[in-house]
Protein backbone atom coordinates (compact mmCIF):
# COMPACT_ATOMS: atom_id res chain seq x y z
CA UNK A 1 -31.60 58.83 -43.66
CA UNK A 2 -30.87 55.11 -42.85
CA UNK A 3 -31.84 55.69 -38.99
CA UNK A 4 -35.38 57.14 -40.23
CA UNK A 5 -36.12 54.22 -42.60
CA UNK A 6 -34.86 51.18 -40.10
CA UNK A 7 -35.77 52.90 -36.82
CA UNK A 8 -35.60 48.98 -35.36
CA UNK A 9 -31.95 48.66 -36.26
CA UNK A 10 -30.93 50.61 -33.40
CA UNK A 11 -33.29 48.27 -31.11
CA UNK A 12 -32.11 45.22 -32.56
CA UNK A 13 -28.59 45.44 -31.47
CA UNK A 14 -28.70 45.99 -27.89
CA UNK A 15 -31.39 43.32 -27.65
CA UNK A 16 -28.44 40.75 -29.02
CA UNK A 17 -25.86 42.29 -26.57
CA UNK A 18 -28.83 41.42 -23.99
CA UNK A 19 -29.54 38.34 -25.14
CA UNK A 20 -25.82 36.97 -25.05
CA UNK A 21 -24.75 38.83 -21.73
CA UNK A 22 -27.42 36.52 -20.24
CA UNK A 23 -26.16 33.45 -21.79
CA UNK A 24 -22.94 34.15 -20.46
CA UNK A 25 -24.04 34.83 -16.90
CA UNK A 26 -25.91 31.74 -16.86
CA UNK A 27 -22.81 29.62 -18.76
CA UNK A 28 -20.58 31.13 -15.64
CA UNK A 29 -23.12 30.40 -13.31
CA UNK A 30 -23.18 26.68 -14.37
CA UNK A 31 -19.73 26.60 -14.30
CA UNK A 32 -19.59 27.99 -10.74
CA UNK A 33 -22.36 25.26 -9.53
CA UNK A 34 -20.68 22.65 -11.11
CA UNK A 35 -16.87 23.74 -9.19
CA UNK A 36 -18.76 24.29 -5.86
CA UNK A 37 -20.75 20.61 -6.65
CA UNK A 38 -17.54 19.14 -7.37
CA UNK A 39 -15.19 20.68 -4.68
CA UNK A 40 -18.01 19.84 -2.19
CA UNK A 41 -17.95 15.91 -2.97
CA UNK A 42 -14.52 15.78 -3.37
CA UNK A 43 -14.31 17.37 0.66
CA UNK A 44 -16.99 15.08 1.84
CA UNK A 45 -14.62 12.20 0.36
CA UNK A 46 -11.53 13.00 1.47
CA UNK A 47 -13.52 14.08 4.95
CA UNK A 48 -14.95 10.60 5.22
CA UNK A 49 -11.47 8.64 4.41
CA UNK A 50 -9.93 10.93 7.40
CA UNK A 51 -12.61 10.17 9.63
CA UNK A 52 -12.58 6.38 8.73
CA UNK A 53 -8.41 6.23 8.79
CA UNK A 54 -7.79 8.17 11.29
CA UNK A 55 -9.23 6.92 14.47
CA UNK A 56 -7.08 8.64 16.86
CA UNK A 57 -9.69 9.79 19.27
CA UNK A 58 -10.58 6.11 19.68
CA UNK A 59 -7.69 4.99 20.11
CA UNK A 60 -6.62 7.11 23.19
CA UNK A 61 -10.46 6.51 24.54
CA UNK A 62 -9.81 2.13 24.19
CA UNK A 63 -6.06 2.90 25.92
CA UNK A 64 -6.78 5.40 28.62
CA UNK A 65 -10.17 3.22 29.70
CA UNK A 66 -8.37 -0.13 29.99
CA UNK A 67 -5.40 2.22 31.94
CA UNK A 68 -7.69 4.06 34.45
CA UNK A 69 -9.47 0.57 35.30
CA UNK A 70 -5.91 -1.02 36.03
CA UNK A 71 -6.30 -3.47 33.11
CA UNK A 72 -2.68 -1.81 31.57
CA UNK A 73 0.30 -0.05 32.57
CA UNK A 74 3.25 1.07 30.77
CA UNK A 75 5.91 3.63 30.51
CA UNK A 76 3.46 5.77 28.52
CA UNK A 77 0.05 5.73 30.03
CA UNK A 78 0.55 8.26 32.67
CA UNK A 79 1.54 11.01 30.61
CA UNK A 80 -1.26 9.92 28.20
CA UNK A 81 -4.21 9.41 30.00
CA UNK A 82 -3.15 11.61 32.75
CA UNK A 83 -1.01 13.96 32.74
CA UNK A 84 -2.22 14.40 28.94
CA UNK A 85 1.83 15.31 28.08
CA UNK A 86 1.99 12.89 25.40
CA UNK A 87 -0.15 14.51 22.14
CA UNK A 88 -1.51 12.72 19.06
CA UNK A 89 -0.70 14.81 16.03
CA UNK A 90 -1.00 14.74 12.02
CA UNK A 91 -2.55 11.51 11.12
CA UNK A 92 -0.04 9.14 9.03
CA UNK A 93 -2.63 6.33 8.80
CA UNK A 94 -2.92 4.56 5.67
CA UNK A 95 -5.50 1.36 7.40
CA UNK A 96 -7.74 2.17 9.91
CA UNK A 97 -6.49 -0.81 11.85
CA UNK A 98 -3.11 0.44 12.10
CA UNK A 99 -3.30 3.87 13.51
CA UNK A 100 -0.21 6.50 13.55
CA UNK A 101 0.29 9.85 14.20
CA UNK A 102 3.09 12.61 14.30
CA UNK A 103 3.22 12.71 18.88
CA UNK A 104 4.83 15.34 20.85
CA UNK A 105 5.71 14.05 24.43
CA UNK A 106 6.81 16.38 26.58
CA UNK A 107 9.53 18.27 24.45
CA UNK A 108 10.08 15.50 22.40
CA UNK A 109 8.64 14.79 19.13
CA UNK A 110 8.08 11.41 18.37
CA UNK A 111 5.43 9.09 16.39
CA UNK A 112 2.55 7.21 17.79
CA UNK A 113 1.57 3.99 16.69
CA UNK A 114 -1.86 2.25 17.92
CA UNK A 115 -3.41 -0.69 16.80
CA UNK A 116 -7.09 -0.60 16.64
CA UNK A 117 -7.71 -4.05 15.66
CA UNK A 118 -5.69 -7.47 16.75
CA UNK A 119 -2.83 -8.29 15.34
CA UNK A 120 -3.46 -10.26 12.66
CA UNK A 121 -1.38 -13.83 12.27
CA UNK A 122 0.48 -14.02 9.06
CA UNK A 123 -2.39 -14.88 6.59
CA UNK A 124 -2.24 -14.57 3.13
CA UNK A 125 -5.12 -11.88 1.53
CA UNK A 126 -7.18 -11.71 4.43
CA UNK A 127 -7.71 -8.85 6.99
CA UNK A 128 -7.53 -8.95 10.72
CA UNK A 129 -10.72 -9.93 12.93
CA UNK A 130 -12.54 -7.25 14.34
CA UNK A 131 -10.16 -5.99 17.52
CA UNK A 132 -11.55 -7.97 20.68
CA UNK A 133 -10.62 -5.74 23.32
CA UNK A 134 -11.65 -8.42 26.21
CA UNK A 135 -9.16 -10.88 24.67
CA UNK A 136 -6.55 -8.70 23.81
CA UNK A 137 -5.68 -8.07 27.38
CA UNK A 138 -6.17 -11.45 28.78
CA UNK A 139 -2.79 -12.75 28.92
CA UNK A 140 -1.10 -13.11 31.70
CA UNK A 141 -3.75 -13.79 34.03
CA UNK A 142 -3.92 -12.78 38.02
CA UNK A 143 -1.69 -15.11 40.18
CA UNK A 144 1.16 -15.59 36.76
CA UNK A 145 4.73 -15.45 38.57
CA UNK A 146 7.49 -13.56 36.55
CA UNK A 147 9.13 -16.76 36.01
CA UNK A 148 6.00 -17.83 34.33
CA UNK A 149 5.59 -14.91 32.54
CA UNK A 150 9.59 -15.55 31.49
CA UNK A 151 8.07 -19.05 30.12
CA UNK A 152 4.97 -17.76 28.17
CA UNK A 153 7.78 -15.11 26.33
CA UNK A 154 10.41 -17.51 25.89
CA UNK A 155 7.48 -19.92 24.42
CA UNK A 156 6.67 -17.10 22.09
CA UNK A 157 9.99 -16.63 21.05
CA UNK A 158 10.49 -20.03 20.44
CA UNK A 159 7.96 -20.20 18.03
CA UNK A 160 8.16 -17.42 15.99
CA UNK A 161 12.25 -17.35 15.75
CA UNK A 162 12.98 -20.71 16.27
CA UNK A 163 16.00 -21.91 18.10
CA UNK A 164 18.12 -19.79 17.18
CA UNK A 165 20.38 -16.92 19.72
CA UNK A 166 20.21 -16.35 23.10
CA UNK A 167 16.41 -16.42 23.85
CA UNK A 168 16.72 -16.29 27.63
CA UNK A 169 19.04 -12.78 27.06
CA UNK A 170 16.00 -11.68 25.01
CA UNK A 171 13.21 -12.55 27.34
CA UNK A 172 15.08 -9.94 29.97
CA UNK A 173 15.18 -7.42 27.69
CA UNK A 174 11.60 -7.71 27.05
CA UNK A 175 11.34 -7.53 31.07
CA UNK A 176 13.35 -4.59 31.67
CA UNK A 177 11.50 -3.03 28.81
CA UNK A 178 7.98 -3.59 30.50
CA UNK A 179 9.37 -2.37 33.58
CA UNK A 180 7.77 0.90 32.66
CA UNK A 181 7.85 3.06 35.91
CA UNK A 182 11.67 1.35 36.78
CA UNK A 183 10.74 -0.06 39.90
CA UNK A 184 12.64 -2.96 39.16
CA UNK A 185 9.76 -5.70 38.96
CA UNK A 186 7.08 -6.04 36.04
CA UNK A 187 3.42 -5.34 37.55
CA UNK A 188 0.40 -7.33 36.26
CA UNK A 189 -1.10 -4.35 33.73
CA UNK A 190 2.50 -4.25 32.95
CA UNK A 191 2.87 -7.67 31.84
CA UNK A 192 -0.20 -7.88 29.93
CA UNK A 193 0.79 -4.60 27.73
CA UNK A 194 4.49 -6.29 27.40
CA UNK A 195 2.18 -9.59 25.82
CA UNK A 196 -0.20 -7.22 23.38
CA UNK A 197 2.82 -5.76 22.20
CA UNK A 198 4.71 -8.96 21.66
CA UNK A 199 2.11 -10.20 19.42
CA UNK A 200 3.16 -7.29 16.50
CA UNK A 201 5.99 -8.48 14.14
CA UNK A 202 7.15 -4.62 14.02
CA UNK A 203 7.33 -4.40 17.81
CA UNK A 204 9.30 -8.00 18.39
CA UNK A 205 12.17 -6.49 15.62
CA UNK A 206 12.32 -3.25 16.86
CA UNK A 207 12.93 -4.76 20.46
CA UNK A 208 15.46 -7.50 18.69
CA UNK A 209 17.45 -4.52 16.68
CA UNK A 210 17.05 -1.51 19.33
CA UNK A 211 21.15 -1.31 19.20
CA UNK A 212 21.33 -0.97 15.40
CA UNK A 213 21.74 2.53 13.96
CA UNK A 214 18.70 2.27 11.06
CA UNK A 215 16.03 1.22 13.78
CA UNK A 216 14.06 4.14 15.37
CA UNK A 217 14.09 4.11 19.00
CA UNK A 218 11.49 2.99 21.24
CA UNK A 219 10.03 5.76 23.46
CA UNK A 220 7.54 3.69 25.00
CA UNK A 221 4.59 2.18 25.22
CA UNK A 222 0.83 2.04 27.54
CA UNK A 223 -1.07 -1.34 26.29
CA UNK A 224 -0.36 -2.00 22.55
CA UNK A 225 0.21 1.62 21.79
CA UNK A 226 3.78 2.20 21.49
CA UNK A 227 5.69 5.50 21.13
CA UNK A 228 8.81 5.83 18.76
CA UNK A 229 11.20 8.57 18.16
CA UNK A 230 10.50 10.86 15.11
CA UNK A 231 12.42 11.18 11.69
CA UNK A 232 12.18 13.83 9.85
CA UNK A 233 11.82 12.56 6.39
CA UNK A 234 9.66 9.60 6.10
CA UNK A 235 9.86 8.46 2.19
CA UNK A 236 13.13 8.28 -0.21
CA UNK A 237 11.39 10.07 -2.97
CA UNK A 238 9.00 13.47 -3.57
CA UNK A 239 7.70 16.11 -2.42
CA UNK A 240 4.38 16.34 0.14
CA UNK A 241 1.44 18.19 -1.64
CA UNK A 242 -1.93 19.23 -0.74
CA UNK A 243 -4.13 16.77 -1.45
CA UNK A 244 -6.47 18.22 -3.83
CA UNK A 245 -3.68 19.04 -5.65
CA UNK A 246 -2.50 15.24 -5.38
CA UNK A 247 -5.78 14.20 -6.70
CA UNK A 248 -5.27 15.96 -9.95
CA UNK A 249 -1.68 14.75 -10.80
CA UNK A 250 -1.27 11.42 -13.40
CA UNK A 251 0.76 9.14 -11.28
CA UNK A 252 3.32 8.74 -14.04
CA UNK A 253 4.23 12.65 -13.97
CA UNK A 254 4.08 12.12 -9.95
CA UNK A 255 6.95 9.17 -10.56
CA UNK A 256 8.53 12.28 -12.65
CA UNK A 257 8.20 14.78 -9.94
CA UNK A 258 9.49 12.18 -6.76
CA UNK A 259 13.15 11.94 -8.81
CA UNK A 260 13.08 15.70 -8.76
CA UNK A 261 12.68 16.07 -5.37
CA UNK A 262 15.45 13.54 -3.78
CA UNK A 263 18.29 14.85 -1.98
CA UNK A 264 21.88 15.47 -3.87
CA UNK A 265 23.17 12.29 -5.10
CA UNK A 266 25.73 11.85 -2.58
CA UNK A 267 23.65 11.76 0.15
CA UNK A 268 21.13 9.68 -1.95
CA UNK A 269 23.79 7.39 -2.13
CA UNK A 270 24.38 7.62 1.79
CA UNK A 271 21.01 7.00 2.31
CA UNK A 272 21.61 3.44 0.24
CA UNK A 273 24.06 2.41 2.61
CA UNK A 274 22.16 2.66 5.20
CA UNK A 275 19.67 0.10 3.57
CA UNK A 276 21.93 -1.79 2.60
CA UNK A 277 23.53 -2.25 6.13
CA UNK A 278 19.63 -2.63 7.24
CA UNK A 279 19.86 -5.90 5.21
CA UNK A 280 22.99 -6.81 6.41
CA UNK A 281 21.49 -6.27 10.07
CA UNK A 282 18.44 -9.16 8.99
CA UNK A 283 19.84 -11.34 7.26
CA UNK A 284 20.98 -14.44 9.70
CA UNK A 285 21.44 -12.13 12.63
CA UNK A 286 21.45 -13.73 16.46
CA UNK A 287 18.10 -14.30 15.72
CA UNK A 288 17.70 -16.08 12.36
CA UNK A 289 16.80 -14.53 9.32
CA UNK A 290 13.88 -12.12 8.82
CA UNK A 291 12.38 -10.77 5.49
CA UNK A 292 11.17 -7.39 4.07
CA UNK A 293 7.95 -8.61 2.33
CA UNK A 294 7.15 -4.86 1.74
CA UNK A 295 9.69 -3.11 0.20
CA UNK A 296 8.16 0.40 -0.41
CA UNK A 297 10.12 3.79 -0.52
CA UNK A 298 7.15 5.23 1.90
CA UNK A 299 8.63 2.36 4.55
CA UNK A 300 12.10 3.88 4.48
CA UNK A 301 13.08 7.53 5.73
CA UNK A 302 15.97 9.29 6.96
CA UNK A 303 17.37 12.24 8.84
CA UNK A 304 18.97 15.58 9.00
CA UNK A 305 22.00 13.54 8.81
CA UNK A 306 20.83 11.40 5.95
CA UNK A 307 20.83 8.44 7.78
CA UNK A 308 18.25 5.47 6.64
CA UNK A 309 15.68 5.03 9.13
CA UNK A 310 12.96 2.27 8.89
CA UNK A 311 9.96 3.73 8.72
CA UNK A 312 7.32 0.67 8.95
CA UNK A 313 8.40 -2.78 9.66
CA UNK A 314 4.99 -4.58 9.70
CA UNK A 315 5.79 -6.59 7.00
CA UNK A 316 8.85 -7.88 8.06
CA UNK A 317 8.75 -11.08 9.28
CA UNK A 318 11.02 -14.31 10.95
CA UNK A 319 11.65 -16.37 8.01
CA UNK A 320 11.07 -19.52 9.95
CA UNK A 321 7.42 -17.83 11.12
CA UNK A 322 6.49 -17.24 7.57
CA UNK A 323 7.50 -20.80 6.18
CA UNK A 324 5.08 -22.28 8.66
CA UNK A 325 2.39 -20.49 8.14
CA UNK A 326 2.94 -20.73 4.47
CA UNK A 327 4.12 -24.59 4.34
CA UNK A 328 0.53 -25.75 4.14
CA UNK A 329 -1.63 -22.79 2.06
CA UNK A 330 -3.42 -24.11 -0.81
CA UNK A 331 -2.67 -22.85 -4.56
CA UNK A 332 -3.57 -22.76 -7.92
CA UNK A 333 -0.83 -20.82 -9.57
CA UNK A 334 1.83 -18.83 -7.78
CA UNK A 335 -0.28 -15.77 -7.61
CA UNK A 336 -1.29 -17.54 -4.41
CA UNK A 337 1.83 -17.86 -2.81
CA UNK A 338 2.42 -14.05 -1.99
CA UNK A 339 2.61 -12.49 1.24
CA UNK A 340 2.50 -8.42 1.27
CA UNK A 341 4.10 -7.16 -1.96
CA UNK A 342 7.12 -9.02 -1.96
CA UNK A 343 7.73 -12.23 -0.05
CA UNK A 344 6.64 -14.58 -3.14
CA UNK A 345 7.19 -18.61 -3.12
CA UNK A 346 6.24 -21.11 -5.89
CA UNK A 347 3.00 -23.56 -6.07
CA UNK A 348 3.58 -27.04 -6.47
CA UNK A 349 1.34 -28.38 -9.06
CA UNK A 350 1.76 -31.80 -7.97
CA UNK A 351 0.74 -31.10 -4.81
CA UNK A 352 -1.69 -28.18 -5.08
CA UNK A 353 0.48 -26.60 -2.21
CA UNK A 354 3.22 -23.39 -1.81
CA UNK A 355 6.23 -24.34 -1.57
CA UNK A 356 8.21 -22.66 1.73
CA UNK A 357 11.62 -21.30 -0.25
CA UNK A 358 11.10 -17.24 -0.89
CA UNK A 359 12.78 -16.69 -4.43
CA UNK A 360 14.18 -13.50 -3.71
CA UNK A 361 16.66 -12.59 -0.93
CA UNK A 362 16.25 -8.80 0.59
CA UNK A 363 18.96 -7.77 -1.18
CA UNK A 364 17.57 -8.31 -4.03
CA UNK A 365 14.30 -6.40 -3.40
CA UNK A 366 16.59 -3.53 -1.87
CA UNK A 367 18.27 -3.07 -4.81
CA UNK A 368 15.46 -3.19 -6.89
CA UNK A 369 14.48 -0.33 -5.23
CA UNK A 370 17.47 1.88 -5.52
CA UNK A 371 18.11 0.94 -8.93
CA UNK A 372 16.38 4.42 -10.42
CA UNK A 373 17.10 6.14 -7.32
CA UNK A 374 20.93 5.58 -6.86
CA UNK A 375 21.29 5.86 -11.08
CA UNK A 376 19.57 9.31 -11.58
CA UNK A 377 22.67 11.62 -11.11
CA UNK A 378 24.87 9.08 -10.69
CA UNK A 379 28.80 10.46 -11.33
CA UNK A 380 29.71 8.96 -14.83
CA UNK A 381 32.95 7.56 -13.65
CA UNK A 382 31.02 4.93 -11.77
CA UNK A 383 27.65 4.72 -13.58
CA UNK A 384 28.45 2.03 -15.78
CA UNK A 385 30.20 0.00 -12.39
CA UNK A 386 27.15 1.10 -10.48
CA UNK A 387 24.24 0.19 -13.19
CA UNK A 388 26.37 -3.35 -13.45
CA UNK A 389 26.66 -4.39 -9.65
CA UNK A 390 22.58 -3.19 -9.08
CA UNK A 391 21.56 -5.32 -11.79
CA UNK A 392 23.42 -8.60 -10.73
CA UNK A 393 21.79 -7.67 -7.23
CA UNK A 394 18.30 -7.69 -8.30
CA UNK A 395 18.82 -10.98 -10.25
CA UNK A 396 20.00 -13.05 -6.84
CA UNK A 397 17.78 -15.45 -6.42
CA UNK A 398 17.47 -17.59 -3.34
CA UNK A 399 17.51 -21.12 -4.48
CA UNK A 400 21.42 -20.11 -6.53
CA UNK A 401 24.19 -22.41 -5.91
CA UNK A 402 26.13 -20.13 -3.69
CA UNK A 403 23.70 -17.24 -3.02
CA UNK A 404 24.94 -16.72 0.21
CA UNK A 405 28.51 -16.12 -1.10
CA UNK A 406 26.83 -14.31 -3.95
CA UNK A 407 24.97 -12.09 -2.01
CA UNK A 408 27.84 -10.94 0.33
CA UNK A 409 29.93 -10.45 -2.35
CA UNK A 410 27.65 -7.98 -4.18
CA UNK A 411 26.65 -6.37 -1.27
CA UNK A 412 29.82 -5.53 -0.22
CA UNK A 413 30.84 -4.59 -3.83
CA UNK A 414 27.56 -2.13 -3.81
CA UNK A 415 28.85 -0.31 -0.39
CA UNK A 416 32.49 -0.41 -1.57
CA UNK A 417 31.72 1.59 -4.58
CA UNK A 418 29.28 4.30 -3.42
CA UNK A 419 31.23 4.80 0.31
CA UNK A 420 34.58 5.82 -2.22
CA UNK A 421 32.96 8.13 -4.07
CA UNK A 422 30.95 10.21 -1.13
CA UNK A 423 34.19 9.25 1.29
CA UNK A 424 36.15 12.22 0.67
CA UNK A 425 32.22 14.70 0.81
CA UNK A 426 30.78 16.27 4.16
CA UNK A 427 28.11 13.77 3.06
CA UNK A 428 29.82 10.85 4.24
């Protein structure tokens, strides 16, 4: 009876099904416009910070041009620009001026490191000049002797370390070093990749600390591209992730997720030796006293043997280089007196001028660092020991009656403590 009086009833129902399938289709399809919209900007970002930051291509072009003209020569250019042995792999850049890559040379894997701009002098908040690539390679000029050449280094030396060790032992090693193909003289091209490379802070202390154990070894070089060996892990925290997957992460849940990812806490604590003995290694060596004005767990790395290796040394500078530059800078507070993250002096307010003194010692900044990572899973037995001696480390301060005292003391207390507890481990 009720279908012959309300015949429509039957009509209006599928109409409503028809009516909300299509605003469901057409929800979805916004939905799928707006992912594919989204995903597509979010490629054409990350595609145009690759292409801006890593400049690899251009690189080997700059290199392999000034090489195959005769303007350079080095241990490396032959295998890169012609025997094409030495490969440029995953880009590590982070600046487009300072271009590195995973390398494979040969059967060796290694890391290539290529500067695309001139080295910047130690300014404060500015960014190199544009790279000059006529006066990059100008120095030394047709006709230098190797005895001059020995006087231009030495005169380098001189005035970024001071006079302090055995400069004349270091100029040779900077010869024998350029003496890329071994034929035991230093050719023009050689000489004038030997000076590029020179004017880099991270080359000069990788040359000055090639015998200590935390330094990765030089591989070689072809104009101011230089070739190092490879470690495996290259930051003391977290895990690598895709990054559209980074993208979406909070950074304080990513903090969360580096602890989890860390090795077991005796080798952690091997690691921490090993930057610890770094500092040792800087601080008033042969060659005066150098400081870590970046210290950043993405600049330290280690390997299969949980050794510290330095990852990036850019921002490590001669102390006495740094106070000169910084002796004269003009300030209004001591916001101004900061070089990198780390290196930090004090304004005079009388003067209107940074003072020269850095307030904290590397140690200090070291431990700093380690402080979370060496206290996360940290045997109880020495926690409370361990929490103590980090905490007097981080408050050294550089102008302390004593510091020097203080600071050897503390470090040695610091390595004391964590080398008997992993002693007896096959971590140690």
């Amino acid at each position: 009876m009720a279908r012959r009086l309300f015949p429509g009833a039957w009509l209006r129902k599928p109409h409503s099904a028809q009516v909300r399938l299509s605003y469901v289709r057409i929800k979805y399809l916004f939905i799928s416009w707006l992912v594919v919209f989204v995903g597509s900007w979010i490629m054409y970002v990350q595609y145009s910070t690759y292409t801006e930051l890593c400049r690899g291509h251009d690189c080997r072009k700059i290199i392999c041009d000034k090489y195959k003209t005769g303007v350079i020569d080095g241990s490396a250019c032959s295998s890169l620009c012609a025997k094409e042995t030495l490969y440029f792999g995953k880009c590590l850049s982070t600046k487009p001026n300072n271009q590195i890559y995973l390398g494979i040379w040969g059967n060796l894997q290694s890391v290539i490191k290529c500067q695309m701009e001139e080295a910047a002098q130690l300014d404060f908040g500015t960014d190199p000049e544009p790279r000059k690539e006529i006066v990059l390679f100008d120095k030394p000029t047709r006709g230098t002797t190797v005895e001059k050449f020995k006087e231009m280094v030495y005169g380098l030396f001189k005035a970024k370390l001071g006079e302090q060790g055995n400069l004349s032992e270091l100029v040779n090693l900077i010869l024998s070093f350029a003496d890329g193909n071994k034929d035991g003289r230093v050719s023009l091209p050689e000489a004038k990749s030997a000076w590029a490379l020179l004017q880099l802070e991270e080359f000069l202390l990788m040359v000055i600390l090639q015998d200590k154990e935390h330094t990765p070894k030089l591989m070689g070089f072809c104009g101011d591209l230089y070739v190092t060996e490879r470690v495996e892990y290259t930051s003391l925290y977290g895990i690598s992730l895709p990054w559209m997957i980074e993208l979406l992460i909070p950074s304080g849940f990513r903090r969360s997720m580096d602890q989890w990812f860390t090795p077991s806490w005796p080798r952690k604590a091997k690691i921490a030796i090993g930057l610890l003995e770094f500092v040792e290694d800087i601080f008033h060596g042969p060659y005066g006293n150098f400081l870590m004005c970046d210290t950043s767990a993405k600049n330290l790395g280690y390997n299969d043997k949980y050794d510290l290796k330095m990852m990036d040394m850019r921002k490590i500078v001669p102390e006495i280089n740094l106070k000169e530059i910084i002796k004269d800078r003009q300030c209004d507070s001591d916001l101004d007196c900061v070089y990198g993250t780390d290196c930090r002096t004090l304004c005079d307010q009388s003067k209107m001028r940074c003072t020269t003194e850095v307030i904290q010692p590397n140690l200090a900044k070291a431990c700093q660092l380690l402080k979370d990572y060496l206290l996360r899973g940290a045997p109880s037995d020495i926690h409370e020991e361990l929490e103590k001696q980090l905490y007097l480390c981080i408050a050294l301060k550089v102008t302390a009656n004593q510091m020097e005292m203080e600071h050897s003391l503390i470090l040695n207390n610091l390595k004391t403590l964590l080398w008997k507890k992993i002693s007896h481990t096959n971590d140690s």
